[in-house]
N, C-alpha and C. Protein backbone atom coordinates (compact mmCIF):
# COMPACT_ATOMS: atom_id res chain seq x y z
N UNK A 1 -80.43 -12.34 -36.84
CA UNK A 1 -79.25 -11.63 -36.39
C UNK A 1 -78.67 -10.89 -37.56
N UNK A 2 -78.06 -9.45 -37.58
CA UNK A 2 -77.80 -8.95 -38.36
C UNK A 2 -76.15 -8.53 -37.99
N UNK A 3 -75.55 -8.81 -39.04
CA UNK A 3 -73.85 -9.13 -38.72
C UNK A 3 -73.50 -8.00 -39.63
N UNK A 4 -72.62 -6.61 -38.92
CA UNK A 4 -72.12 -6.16 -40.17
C UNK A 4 -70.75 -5.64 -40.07
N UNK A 5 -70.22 -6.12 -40.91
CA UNK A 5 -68.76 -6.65 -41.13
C UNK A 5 -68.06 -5.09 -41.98
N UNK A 6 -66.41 -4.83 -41.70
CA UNK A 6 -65.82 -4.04 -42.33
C UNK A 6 -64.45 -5.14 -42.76
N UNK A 7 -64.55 -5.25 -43.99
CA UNK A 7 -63.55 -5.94 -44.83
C UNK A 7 -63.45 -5.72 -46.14
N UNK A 8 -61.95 -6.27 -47.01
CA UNK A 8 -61.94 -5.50 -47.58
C UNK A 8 -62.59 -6.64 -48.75
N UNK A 9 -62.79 -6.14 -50.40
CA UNK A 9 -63.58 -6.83 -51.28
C UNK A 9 -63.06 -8.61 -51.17
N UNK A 10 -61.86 -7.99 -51.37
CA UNK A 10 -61.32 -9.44 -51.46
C UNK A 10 -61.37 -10.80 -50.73
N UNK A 11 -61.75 -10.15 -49.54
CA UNK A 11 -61.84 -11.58 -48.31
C UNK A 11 -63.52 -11.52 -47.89
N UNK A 12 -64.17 -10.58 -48.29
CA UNK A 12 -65.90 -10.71 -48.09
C UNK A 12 -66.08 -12.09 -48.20
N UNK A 13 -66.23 -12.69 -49.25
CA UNK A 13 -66.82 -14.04 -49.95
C UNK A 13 -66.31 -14.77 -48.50
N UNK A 14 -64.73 -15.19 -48.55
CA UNK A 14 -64.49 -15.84 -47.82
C UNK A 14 -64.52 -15.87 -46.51
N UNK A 15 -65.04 -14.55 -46.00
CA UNK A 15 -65.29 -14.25 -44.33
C UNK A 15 -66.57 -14.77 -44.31
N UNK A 16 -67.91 -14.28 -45.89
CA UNK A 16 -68.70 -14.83 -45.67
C UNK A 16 -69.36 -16.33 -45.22
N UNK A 17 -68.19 -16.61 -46.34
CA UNK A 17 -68.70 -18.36 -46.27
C UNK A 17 -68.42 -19.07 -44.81
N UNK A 18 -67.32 -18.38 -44.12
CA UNK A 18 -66.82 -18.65 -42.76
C UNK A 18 -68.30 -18.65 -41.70
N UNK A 19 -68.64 -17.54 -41.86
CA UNK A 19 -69.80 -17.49 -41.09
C UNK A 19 -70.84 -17.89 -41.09
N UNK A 20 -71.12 -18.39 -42.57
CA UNK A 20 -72.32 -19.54 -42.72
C UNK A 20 -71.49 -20.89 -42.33
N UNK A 21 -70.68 -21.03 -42.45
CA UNK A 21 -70.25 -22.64 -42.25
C UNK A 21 -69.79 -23.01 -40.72
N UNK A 22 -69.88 -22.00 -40.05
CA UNK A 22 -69.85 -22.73 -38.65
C UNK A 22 -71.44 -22.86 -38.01
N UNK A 23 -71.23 -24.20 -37.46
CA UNK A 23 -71.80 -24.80 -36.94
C UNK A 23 -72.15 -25.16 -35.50
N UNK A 24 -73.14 -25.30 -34.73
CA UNK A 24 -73.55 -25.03 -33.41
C UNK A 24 -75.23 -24.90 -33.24
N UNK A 25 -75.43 -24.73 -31.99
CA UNK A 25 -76.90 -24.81 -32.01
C UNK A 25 -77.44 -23.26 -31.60
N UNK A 26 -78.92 -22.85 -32.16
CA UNK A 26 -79.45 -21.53 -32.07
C UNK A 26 -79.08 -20.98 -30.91
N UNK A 27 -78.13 -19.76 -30.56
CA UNK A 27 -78.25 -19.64 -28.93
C UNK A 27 -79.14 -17.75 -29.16
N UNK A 28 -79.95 -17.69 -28.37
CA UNK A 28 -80.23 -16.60 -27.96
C UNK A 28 -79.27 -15.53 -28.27
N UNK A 29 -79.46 -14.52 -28.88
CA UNK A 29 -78.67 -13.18 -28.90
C UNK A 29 -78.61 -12.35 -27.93
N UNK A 30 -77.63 -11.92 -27.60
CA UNK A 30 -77.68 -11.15 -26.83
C UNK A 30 -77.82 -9.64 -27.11
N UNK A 31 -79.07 -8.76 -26.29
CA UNK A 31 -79.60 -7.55 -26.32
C UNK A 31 -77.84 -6.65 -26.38
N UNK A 32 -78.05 -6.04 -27.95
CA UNK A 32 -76.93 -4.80 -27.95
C UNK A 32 -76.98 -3.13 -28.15
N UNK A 33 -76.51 -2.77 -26.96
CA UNK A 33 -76.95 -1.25 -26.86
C UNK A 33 -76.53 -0.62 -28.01
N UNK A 34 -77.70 0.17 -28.44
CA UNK A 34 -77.72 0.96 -29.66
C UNK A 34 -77.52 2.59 -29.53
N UNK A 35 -76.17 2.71 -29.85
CA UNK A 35 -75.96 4.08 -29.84
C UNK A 35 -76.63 5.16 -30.87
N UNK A 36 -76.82 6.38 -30.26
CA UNK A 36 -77.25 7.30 -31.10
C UNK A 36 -76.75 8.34 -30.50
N UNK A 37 -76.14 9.44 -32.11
CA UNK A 37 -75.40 10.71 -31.85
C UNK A 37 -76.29 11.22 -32.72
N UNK A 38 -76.36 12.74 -32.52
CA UNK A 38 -77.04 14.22 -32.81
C UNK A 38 -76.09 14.47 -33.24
N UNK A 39 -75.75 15.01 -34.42
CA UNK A 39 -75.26 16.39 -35.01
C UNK A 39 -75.56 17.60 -35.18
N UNK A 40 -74.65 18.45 -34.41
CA UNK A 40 -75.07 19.69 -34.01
C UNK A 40 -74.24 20.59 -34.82
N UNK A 41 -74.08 21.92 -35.17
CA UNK A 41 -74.13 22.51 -36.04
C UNK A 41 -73.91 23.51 -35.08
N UNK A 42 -72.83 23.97 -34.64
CA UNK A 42 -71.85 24.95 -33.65
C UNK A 42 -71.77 26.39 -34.52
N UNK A 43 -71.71 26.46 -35.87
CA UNK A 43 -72.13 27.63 -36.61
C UNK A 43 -70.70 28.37 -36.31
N UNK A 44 -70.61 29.91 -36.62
CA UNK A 44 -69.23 30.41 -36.43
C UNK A 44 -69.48 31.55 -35.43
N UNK A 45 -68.70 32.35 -35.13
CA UNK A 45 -68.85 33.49 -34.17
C UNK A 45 -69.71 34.78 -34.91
N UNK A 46 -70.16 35.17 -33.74
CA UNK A 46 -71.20 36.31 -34.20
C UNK A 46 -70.87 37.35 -35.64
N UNK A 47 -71.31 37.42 -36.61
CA UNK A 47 -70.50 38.74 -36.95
C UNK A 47 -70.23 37.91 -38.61
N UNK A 48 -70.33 37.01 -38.43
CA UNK A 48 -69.17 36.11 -39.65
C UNK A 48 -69.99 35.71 -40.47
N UNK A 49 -69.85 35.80 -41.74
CA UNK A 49 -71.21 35.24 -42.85
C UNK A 49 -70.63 33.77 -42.86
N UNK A 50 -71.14 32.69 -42.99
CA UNK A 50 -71.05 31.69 -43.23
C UNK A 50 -72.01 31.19 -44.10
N UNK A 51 -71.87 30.50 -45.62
CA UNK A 51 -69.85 30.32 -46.00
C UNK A 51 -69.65 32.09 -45.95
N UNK A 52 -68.11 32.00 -45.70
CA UNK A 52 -67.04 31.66 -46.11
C UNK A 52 -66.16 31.15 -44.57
N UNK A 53 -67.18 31.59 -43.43
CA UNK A 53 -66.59 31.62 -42.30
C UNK A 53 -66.58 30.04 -41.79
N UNK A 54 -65.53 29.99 -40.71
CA UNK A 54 -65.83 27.90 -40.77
C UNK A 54 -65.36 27.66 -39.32
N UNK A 55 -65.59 27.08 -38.41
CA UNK A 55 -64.92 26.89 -36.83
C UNK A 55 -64.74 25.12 -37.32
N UNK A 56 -63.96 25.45 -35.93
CA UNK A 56 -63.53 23.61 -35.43
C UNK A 56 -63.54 23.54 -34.34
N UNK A 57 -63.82 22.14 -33.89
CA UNK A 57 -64.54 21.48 -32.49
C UNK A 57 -62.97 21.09 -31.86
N UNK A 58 -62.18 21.27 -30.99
CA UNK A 58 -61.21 20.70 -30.32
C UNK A 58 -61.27 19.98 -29.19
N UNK A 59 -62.36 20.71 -28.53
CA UNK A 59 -62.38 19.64 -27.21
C UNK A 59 -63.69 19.95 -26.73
N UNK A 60 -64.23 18.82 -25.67
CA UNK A 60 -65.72 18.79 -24.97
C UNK A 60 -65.49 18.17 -23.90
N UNK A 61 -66.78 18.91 -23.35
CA UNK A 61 -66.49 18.47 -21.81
C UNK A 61 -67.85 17.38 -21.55
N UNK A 62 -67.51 16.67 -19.98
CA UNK A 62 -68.69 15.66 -19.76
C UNK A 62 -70.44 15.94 -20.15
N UNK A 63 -70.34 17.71 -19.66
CA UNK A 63 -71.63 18.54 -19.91
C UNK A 63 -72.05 19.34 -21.47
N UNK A 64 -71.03 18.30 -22.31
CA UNK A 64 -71.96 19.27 -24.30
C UNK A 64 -71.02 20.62 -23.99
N UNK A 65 -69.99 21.07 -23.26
CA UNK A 65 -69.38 22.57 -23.60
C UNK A 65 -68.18 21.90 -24.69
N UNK A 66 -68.14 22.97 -25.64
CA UNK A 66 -67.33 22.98 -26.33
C UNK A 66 -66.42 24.22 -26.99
N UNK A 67 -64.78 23.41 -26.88
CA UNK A 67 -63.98 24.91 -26.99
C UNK A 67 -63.16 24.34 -28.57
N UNK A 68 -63.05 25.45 -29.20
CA UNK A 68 -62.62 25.42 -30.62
C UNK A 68 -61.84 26.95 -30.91
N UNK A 69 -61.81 27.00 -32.42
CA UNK A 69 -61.95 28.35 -33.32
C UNK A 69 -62.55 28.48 -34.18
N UNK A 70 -62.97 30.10 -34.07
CA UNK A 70 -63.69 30.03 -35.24
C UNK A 70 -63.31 31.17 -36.00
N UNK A 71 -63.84 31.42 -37.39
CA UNK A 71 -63.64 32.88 -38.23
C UNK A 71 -64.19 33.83 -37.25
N UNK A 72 -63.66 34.99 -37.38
CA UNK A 72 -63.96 36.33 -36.62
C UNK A 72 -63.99 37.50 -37.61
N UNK A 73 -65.10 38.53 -36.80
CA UNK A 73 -65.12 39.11 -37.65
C UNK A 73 -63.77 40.70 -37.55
N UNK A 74 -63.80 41.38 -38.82
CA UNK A 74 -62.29 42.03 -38.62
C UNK A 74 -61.28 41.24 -38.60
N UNK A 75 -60.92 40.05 -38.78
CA UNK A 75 -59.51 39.40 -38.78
C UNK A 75 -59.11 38.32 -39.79
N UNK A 76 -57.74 38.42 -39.91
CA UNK A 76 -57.38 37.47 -40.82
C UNK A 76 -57.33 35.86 -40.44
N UNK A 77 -57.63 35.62 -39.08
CA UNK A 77 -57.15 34.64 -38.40
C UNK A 77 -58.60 33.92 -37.58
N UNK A 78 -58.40 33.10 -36.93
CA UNK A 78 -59.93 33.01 -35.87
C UNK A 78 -59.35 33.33 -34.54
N UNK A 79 -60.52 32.83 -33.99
CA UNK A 79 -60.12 33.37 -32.13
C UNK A 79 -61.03 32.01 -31.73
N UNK A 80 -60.18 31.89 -30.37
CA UNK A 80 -61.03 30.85 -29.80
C UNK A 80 -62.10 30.96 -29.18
N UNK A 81 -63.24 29.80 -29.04
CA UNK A 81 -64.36 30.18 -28.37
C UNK A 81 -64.82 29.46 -27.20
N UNK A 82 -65.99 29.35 -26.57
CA UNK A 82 -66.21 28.63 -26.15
C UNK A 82 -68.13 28.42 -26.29
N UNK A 83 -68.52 27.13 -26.76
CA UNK A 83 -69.97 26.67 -26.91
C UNK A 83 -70.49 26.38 -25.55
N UNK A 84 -71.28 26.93 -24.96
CA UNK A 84 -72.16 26.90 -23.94
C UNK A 84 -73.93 27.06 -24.40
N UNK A 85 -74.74 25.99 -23.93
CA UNK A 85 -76.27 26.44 -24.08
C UNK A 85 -76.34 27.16 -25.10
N UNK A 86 -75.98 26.47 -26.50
CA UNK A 86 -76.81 26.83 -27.63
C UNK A 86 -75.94 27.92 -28.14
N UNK A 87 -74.57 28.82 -27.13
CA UNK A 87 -74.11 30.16 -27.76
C UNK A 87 -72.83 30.01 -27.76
N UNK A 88 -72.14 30.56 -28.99
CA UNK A 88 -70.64 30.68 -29.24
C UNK A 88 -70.27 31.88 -28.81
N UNK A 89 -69.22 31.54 -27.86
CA UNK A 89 -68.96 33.42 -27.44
C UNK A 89 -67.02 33.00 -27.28
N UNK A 90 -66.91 34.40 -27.92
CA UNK A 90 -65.23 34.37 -28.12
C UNK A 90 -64.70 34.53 -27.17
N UNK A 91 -63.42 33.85 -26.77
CA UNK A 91 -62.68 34.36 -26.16
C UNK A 91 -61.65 35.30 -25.66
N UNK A 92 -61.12 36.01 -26.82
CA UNK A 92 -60.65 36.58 -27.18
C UNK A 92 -59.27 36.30 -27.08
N UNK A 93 -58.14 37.32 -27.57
CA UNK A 93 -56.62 36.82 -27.78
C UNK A 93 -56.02 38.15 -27.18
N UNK A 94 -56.43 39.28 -26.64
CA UNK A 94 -55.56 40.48 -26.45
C UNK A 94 -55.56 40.69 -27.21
N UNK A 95 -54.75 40.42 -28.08
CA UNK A 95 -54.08 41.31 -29.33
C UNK A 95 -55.07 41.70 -30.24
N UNK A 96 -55.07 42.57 -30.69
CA UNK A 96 -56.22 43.30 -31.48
C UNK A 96 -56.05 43.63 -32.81
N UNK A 97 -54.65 43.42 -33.15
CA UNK A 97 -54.65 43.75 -34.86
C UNK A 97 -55.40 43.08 -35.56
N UNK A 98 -55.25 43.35 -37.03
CA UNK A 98 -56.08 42.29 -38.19
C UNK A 98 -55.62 40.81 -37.96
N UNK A 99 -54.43 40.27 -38.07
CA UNK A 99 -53.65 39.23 -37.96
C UNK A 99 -53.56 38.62 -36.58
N UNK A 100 -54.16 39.25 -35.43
CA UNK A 100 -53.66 38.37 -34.58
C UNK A 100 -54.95 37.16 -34.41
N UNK A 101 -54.80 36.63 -33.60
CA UNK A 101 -55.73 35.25 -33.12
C UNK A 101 -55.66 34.51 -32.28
N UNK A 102 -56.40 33.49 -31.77
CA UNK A 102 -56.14 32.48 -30.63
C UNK A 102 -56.70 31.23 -31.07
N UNK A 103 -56.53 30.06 -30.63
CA UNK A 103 -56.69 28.94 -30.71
C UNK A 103 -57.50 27.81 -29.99
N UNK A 104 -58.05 27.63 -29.24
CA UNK A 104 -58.50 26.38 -28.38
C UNK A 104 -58.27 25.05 -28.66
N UNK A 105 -57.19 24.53 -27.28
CA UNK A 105 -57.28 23.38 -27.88
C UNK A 105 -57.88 22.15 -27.21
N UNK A 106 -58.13 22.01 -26.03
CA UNK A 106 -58.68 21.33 -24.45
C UNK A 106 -59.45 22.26 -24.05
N UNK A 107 -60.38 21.75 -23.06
CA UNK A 107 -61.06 22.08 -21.99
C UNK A 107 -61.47 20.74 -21.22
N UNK A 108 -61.29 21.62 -19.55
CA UNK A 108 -61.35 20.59 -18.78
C UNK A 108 -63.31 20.46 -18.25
N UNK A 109 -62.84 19.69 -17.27
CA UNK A 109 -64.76 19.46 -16.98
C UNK A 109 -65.08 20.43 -15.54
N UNK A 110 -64.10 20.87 -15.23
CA UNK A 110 -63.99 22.37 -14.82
C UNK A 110 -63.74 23.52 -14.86
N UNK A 111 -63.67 23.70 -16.14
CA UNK A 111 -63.82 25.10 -17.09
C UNK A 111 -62.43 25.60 -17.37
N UNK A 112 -61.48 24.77 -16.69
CA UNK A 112 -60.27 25.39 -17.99
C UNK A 112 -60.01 25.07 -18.88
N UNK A 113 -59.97 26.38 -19.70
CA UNK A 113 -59.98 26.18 -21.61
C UNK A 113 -58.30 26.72 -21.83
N UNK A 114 -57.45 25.61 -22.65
CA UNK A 114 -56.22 25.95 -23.28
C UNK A 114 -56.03 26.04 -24.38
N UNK A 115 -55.12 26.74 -24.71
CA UNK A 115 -54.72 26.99 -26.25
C UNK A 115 -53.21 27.54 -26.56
N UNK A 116 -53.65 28.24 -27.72
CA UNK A 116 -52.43 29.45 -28.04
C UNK A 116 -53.12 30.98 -28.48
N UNK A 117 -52.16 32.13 -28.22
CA UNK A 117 -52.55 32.99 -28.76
C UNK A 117 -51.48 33.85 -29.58
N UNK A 118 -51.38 34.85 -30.77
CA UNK A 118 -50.65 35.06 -31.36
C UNK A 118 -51.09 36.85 -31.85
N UNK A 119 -49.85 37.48 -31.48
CA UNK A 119 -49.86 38.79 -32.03
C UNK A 119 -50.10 39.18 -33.79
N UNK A 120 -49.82 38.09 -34.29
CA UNK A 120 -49.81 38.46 -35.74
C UNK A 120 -49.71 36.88 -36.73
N UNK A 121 -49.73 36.71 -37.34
CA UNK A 121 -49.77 35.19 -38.27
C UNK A 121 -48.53 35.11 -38.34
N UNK A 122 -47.32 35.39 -38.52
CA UNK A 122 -46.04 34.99 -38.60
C UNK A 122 -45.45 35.08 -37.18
N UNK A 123 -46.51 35.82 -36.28
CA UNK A 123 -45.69 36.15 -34.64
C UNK A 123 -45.28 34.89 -34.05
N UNK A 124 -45.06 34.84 -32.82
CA UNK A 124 -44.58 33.63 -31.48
C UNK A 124 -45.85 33.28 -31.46
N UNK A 125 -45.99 32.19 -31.19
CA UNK A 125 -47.30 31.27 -30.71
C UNK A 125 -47.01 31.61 -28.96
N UNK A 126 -48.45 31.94 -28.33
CA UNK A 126 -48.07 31.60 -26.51
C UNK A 126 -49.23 31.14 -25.84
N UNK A 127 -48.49 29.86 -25.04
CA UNK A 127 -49.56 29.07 -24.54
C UNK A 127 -50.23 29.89 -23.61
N UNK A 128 -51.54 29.52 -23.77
CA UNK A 128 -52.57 30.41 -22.52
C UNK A 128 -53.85 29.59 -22.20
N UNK A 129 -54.23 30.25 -21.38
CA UNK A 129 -55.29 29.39 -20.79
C UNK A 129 -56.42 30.20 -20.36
N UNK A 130 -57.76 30.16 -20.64
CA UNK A 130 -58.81 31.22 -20.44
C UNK A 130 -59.66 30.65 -18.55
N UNK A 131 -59.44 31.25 -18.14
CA UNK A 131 -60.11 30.90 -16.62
C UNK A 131 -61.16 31.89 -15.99
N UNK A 132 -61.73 31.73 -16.48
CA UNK A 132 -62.92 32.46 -15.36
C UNK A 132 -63.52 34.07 -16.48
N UNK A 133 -63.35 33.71 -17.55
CA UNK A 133 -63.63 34.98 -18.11
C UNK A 133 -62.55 35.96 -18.25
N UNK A 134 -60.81 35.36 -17.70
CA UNK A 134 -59.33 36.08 -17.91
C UNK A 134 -58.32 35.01 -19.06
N UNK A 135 -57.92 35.52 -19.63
CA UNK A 135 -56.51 35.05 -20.48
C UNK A 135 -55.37 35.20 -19.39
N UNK A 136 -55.08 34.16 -19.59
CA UNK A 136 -53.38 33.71 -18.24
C UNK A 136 -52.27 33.11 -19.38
N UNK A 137 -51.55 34.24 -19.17
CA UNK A 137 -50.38 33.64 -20.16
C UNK A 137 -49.42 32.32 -19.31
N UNK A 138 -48.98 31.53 -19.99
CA UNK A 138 -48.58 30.64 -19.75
C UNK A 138 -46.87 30.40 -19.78
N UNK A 139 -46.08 30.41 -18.83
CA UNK A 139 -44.92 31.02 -19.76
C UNK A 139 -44.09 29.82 -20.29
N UNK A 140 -43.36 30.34 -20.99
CA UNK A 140 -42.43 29.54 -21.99
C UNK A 140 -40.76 29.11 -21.61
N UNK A 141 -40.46 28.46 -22.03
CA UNK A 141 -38.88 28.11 -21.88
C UNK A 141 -38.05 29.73 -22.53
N UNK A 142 -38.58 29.85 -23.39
CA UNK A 142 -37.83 31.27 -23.60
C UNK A 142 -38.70 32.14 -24.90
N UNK A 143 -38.12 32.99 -25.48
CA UNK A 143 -39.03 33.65 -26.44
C UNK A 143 -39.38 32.97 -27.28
N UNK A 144 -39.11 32.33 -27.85
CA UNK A 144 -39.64 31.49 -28.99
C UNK A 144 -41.17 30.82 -28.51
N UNK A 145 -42.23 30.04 -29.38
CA UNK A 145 -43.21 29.17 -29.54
C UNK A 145 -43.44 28.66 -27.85
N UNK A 146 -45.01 28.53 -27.86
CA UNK A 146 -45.21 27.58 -26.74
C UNK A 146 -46.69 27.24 -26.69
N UNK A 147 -47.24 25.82 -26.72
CA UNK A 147 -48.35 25.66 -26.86
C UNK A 147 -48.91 25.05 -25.90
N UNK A 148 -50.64 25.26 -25.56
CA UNK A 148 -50.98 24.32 -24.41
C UNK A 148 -51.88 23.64 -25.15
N UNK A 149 -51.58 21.86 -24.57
CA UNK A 149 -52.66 21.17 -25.73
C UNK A 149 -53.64 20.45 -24.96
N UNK A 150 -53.80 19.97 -23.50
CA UNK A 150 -54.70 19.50 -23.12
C UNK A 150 -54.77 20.07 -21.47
N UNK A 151 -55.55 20.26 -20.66
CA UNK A 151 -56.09 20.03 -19.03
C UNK A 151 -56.77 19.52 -18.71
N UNK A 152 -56.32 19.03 -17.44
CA UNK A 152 -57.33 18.15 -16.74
C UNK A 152 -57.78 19.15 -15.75
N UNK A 153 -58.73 18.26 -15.08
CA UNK A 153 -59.59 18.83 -13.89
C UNK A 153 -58.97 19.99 -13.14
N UNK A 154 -57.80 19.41 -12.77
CA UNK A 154 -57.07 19.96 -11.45
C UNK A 154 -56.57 21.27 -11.85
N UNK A 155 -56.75 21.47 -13.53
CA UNK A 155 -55.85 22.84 -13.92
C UNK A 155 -54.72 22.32 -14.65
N UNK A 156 -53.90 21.07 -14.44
CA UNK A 156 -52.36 20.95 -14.59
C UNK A 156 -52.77 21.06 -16.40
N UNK A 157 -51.59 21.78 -17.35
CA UNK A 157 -51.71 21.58 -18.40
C UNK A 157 -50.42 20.89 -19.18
N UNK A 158 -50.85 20.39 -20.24
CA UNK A 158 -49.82 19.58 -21.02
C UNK A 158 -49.36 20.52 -22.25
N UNK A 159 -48.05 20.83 -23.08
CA UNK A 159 -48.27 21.47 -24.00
C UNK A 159 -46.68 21.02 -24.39
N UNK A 160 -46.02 22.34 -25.34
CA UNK A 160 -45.02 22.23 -25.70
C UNK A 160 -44.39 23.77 -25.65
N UNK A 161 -43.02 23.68 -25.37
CA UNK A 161 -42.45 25.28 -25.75
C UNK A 161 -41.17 25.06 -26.39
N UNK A 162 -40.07 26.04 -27.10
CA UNK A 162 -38.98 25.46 -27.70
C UNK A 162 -38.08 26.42 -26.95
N UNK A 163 -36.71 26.27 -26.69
CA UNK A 163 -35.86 26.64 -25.63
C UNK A 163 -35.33 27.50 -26.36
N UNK A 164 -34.26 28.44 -25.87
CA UNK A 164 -33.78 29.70 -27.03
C UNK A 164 -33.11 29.42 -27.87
N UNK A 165 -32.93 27.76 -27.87
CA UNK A 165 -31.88 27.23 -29.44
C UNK A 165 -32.19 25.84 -29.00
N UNK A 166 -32.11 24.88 -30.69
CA UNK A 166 -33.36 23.62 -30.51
C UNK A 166 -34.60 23.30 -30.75
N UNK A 167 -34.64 21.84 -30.48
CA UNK A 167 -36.12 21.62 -30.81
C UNK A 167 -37.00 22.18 -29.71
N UNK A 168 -38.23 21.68 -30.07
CA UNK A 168 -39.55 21.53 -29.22
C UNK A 168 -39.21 20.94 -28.50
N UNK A 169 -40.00 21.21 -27.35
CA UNK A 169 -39.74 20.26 -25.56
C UNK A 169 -41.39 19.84 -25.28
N UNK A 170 -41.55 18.49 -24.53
CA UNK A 170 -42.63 18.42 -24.07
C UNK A 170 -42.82 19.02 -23.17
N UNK A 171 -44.01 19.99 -22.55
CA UNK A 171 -43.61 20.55 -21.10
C UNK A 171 -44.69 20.38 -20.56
N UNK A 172 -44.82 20.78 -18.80
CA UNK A 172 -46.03 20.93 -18.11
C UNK A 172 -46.40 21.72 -17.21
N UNK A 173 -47.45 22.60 -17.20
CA UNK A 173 -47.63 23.53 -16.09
C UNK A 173 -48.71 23.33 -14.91
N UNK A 174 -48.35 23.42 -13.27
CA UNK A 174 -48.79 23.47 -12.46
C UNK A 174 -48.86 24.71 -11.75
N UNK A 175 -50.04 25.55 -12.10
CA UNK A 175 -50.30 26.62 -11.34
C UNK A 175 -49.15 27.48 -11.79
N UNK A 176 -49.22 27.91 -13.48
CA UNK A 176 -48.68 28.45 -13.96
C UNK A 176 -47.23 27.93 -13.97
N UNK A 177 -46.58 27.55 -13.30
CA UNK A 177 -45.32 27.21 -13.01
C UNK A 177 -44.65 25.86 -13.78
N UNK A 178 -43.59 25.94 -14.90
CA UNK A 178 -43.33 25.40 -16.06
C UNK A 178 -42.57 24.48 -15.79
N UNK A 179 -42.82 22.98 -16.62
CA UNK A 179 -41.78 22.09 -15.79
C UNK A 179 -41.10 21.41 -17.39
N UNK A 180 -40.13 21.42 -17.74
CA UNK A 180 -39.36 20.69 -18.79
C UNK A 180 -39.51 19.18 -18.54
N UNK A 181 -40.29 18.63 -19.60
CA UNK A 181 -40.32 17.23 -19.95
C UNK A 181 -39.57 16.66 -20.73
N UNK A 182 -38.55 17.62 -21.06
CA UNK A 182 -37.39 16.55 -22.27
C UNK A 182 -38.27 16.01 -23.04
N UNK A 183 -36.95 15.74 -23.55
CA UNK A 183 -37.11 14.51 -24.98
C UNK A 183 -36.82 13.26 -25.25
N UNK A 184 -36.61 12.17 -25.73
CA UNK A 184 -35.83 11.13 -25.77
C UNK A 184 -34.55 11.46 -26.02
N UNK A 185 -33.50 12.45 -26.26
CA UNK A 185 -32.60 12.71 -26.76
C UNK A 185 -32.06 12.34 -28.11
N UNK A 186 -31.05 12.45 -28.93
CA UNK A 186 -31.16 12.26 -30.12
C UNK A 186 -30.78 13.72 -30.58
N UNK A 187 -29.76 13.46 -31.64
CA UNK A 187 -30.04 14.98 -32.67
C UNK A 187 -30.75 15.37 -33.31
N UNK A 188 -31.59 16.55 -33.12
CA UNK A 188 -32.50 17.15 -33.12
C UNK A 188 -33.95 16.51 -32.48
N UNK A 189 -33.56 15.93 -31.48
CA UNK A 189 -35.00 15.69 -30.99
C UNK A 189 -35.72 16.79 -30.19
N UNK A 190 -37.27 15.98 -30.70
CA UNK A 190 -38.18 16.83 -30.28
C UNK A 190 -39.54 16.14 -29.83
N UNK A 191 -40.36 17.45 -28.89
CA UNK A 191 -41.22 16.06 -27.99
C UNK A 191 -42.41 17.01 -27.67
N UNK A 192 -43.41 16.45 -27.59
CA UNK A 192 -45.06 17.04 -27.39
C UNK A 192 -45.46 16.39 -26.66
N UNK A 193 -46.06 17.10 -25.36
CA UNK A 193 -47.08 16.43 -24.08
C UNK A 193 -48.71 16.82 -25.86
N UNK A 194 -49.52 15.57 -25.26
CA UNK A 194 -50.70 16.25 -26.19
C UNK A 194 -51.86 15.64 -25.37
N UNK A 195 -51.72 15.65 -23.81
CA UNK A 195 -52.93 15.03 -23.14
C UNK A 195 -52.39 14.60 -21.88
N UNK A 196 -53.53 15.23 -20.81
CA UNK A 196 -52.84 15.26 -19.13
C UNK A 196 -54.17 14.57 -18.81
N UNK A 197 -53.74 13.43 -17.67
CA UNK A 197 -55.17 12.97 -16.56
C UNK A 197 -55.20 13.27 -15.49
């Protein structure tokens, strides 16, 4: 039987000796499923030398799709994508300057992908959601910030937006339509949905 232990230096010896010193009779081991993961190598969006270009994995679905960002080419920022069968293909953000970008942060196991997207690096963050090959803006408590951080199946998304004075609010959208989740209250409180079932 092969036992392998995470502890720290100091109590090894004595966890060891624990486990030689109990006593009992040989019992059969029981068969333990042996996991194995692939590392895959998602690479960056078309266009981008890598190094210097770099993506990140945010979310996956039951079927290996995966939605992130990555470096783009022409911009100061990334754009979100989505990994399907071997190919990274952007999603894009609208906005087209040098500075603008988008984000991914969820995807569901029915193809809605959420995020943020942004006119410029210092601009408003705005939650959106990519469906079917369209960007759907998501709307906000008011002009300021609004992010979408997870969906489930059904579409419903979890995120955050900040009201026209104040903190962050947890919020939630059903079929676009925005619902205020408060906060615990408190001065200056503030609150993040970061995952819907």
């Amino acid at each position: 039987m092969i036992v392998i232990l995470r502890v720290c230096l100091a109590t090894a010896t004595a966890v060891a000796a624990t486990l030689l010193a109990i006593p009992g009779p040989a019992a059969a081991v029981p068969a333990v499923a042996v996991h194995t993961y692939t590392y895959v190598d998602l690479g960056v969006l078309a266009g981008v030398p890598a190094p210097p270009g770099r993506s990140s994995a945010n979310g996956v679905t039951a079927v290996g799709e995966v939605t992130g960002t990555s470096s783009a080419p022409g911009r100061a920022t990334g754009l979100a994508y989505l990994y399907r069968n071997g190919q990274m293909v952007s999603l894009g953000s609208i906005y087209t300057s040098y500075g603008a970008g988008s984000f991914a942060t969820g995807i569901s196991n029915a193809g809605h992908i959420v995020g943020l997207r942004y006119a410029s690096q210092l601009g408003n963050h705005r939650a959106t959601m990519w469906r079917n090959g369209r960007i759907v803006n998501l709307p906000g408590l008011s002009q300021r910030d609004s992010e979408a951080n997870a969906v489930n199946d059904s579409g419903q998304v979890a995120g955050l937006a900040w009201p026209a004075s104040g903190a962050a609010r947890a919020v939630m959208w059903t079929n676009r339509v925005l619902r205020d989740l408060g906060t615990l209250g408190g001065n200056h409180e503030s609150a993040v949905a970061h995952d819907i079932a």
